[in-house]
PDB file of N, CA and C in Angstrom:
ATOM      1  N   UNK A   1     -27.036  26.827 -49.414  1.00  0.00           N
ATOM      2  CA  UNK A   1     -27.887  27.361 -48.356  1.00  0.00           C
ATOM      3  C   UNK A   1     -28.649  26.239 -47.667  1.00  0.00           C
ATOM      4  N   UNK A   2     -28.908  25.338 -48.679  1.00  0.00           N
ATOM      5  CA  UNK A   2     -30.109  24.059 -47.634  1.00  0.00           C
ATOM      6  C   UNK A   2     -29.083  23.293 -47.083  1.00  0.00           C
ATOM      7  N   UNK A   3     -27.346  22.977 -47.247  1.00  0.00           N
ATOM      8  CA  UNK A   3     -26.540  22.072 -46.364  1.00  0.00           C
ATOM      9  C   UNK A   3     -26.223  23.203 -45.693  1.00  0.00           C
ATOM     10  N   UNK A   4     -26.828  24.271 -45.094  1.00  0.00           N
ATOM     11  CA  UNK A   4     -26.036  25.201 -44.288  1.00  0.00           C
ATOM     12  C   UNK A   4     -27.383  25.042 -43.408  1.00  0.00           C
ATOM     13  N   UNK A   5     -28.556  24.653 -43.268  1.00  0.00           N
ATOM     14  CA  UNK A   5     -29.823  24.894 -42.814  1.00  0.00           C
ATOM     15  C   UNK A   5     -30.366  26.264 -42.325  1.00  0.00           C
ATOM     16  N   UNK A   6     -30.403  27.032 -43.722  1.00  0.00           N
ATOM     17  CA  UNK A   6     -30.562  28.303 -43.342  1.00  0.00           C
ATOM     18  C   UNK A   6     -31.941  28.471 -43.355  1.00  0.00           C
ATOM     19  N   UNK A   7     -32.856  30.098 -42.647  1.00  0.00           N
ATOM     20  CA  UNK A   7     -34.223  29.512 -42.672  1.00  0.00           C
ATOM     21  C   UNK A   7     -35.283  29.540 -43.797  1.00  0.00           C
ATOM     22  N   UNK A   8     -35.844  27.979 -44.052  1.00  0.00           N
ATOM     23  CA  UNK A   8     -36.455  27.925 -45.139  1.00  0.00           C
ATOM     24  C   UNK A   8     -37.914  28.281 -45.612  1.00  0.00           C
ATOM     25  N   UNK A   9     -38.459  28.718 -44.297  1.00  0.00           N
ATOM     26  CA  UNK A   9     -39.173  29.799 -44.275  1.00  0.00           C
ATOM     27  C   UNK A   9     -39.983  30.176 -43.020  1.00  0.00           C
ATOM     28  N   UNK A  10     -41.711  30.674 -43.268  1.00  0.00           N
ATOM     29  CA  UNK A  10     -42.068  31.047 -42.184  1.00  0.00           C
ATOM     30  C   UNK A  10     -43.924  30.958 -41.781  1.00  0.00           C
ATOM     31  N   UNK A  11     -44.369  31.292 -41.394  1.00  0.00           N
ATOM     32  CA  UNK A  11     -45.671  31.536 -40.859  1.00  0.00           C
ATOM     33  C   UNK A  11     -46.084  32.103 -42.183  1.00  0.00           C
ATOM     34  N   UNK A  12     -47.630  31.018 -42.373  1.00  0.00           N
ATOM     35  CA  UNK A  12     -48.531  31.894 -43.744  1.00  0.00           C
ATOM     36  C   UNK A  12     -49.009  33.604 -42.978  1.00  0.00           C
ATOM     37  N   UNK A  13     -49.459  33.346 -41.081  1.00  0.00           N
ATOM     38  CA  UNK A  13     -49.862  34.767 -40.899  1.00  0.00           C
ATOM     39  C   UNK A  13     -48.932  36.129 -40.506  1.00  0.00           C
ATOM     40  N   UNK A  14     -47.793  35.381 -40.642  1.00  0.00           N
ATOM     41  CA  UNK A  14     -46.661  36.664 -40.734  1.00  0.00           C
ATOM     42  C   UNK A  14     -45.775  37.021 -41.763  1.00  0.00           C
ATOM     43  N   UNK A  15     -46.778  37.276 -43.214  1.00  0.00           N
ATOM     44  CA  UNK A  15     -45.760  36.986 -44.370  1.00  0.00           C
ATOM     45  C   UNK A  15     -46.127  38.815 -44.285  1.00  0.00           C
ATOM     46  N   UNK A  16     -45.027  39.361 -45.319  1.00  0.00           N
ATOM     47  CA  UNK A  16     -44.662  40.206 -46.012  1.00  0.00           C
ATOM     48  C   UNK A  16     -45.326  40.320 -47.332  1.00  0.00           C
ATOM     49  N   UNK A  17     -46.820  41.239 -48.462  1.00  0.00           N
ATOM     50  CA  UNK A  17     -46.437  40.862 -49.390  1.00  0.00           C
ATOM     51  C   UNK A  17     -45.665  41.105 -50.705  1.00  0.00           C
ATOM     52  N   UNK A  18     -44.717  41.755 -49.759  1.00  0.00           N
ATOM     53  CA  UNK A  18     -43.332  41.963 -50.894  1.00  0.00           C
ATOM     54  C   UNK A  18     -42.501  40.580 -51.257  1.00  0.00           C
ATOM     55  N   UNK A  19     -43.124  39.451 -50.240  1.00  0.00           N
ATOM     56  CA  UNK A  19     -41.915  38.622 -50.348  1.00  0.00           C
ATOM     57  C   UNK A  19     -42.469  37.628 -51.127  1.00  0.00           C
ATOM     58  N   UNK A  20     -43.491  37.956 -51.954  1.00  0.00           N
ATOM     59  CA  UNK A  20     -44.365  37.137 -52.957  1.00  0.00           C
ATOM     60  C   UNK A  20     -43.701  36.095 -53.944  1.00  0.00           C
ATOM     61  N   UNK A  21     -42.475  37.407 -54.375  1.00  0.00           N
ATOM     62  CA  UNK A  21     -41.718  36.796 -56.068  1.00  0.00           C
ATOM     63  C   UNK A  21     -40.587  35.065 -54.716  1.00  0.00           C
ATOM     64  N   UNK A  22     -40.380  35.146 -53.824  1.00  0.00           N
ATOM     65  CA  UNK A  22     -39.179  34.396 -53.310  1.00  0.00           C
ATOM     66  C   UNK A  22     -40.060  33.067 -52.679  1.00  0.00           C
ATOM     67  N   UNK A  23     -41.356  32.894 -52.451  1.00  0.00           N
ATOM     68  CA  UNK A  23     -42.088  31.637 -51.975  1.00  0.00           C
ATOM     69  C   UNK A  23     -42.483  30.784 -52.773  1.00  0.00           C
ATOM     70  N   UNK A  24     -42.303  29.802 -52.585  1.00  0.00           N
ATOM     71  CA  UNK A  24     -42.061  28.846 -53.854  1.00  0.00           C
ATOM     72  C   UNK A  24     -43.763  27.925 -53.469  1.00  0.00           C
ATOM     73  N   UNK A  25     -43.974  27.932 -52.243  1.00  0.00           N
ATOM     74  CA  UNK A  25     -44.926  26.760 -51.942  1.00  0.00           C
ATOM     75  C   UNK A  25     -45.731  26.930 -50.625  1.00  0.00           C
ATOM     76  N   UNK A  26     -47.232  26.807 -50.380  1.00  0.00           N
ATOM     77  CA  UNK A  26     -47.287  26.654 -48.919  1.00  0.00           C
ATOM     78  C   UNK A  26     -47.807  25.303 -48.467  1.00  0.00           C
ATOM     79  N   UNK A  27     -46.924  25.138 -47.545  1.00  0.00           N
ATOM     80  CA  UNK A  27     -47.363  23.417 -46.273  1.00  0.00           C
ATOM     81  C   UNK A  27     -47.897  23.661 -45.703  1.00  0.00           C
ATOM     82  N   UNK A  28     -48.736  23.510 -45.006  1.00  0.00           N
ATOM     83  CA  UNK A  28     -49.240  22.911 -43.133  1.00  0.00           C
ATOM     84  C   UNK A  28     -49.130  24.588 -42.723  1.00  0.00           C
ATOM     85  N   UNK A  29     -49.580  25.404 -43.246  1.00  0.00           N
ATOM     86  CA  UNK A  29     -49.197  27.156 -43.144  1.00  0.00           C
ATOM     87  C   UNK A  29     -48.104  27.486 -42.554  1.00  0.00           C
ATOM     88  N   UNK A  30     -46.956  26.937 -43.488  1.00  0.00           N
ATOM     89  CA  UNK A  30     -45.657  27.678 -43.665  1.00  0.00           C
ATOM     90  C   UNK A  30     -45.483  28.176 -45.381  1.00  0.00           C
ATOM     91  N   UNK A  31     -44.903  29.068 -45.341  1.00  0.00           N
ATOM     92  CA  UNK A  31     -44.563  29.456 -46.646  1.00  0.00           C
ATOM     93  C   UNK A  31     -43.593  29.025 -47.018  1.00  0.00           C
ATOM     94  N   UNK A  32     -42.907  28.057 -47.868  1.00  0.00           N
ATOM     95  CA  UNK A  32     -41.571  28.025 -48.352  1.00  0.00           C
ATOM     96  C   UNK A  32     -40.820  28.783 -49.642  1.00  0.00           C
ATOM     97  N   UNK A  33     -39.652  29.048 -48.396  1.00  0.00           N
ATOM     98  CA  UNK A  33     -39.029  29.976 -49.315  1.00  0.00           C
ATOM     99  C   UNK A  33     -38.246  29.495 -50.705  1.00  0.00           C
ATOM    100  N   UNK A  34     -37.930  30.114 -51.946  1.00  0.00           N
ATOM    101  CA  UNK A  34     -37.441  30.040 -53.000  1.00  0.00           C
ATOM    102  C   UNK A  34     -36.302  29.846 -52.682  1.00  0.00           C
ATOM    103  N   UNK A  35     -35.448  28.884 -52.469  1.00  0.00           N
ATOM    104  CA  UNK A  35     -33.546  29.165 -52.298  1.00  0.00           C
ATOM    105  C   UNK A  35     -33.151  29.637 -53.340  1.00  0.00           C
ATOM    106  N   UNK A  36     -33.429  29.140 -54.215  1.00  0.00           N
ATOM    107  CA  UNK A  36     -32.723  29.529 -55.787  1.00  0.00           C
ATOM    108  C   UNK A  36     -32.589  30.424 -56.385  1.00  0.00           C
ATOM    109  N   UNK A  37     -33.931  31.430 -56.080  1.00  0.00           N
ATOM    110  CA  UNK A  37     -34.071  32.704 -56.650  1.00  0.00           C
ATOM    111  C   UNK A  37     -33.368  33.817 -55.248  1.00  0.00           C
ATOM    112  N   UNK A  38     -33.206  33.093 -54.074  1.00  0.00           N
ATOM    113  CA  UNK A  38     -33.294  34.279 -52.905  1.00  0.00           C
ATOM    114  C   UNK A  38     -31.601  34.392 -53.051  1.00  0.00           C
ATOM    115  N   UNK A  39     -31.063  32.848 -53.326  1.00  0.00           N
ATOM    116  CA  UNK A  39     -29.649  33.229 -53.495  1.00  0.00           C
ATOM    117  C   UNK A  39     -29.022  33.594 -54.543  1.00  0.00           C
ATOM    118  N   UNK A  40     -29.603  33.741 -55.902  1.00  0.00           N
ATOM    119  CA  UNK A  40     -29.310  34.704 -56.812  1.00  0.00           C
ATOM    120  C   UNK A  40     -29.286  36.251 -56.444  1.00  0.00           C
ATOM    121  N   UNK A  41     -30.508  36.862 -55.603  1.00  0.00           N
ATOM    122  CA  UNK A  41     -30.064  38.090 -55.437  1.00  0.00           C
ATOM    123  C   UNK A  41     -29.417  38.434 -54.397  1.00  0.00           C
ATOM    124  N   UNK A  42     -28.686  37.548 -54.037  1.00  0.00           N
ATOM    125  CA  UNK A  42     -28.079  37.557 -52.943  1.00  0.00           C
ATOM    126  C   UNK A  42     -26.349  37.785 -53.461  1.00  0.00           C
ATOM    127  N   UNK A  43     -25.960  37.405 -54.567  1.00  0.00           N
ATOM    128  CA  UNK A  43     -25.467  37.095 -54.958  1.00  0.00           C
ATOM    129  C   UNK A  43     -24.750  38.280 -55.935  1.00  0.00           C
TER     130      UNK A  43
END
């Protein structure tokens, strides 16, 4: 998913908080998303 540049995440003021368990980190108020866990249930 990260050599495909899929999106790695988004705005701290437009989060979801269902999407709690899949954010791994926040930057500069982006949330980053979990790849690891998002493409397991993806899966």
């Amino acid at each position: 998913m990260m050599e495909a540049g899929v999106h790695f995440g988004h705005g701290t003021r437009k989060w979801n908080p269902r999407m709690s368990p899949y954010i791994s980190a926040k930057c500069k108020g982006i949330h980053i998303i979990n790849l690891t866990r998002t493409a397991s249930f993806l899966s």
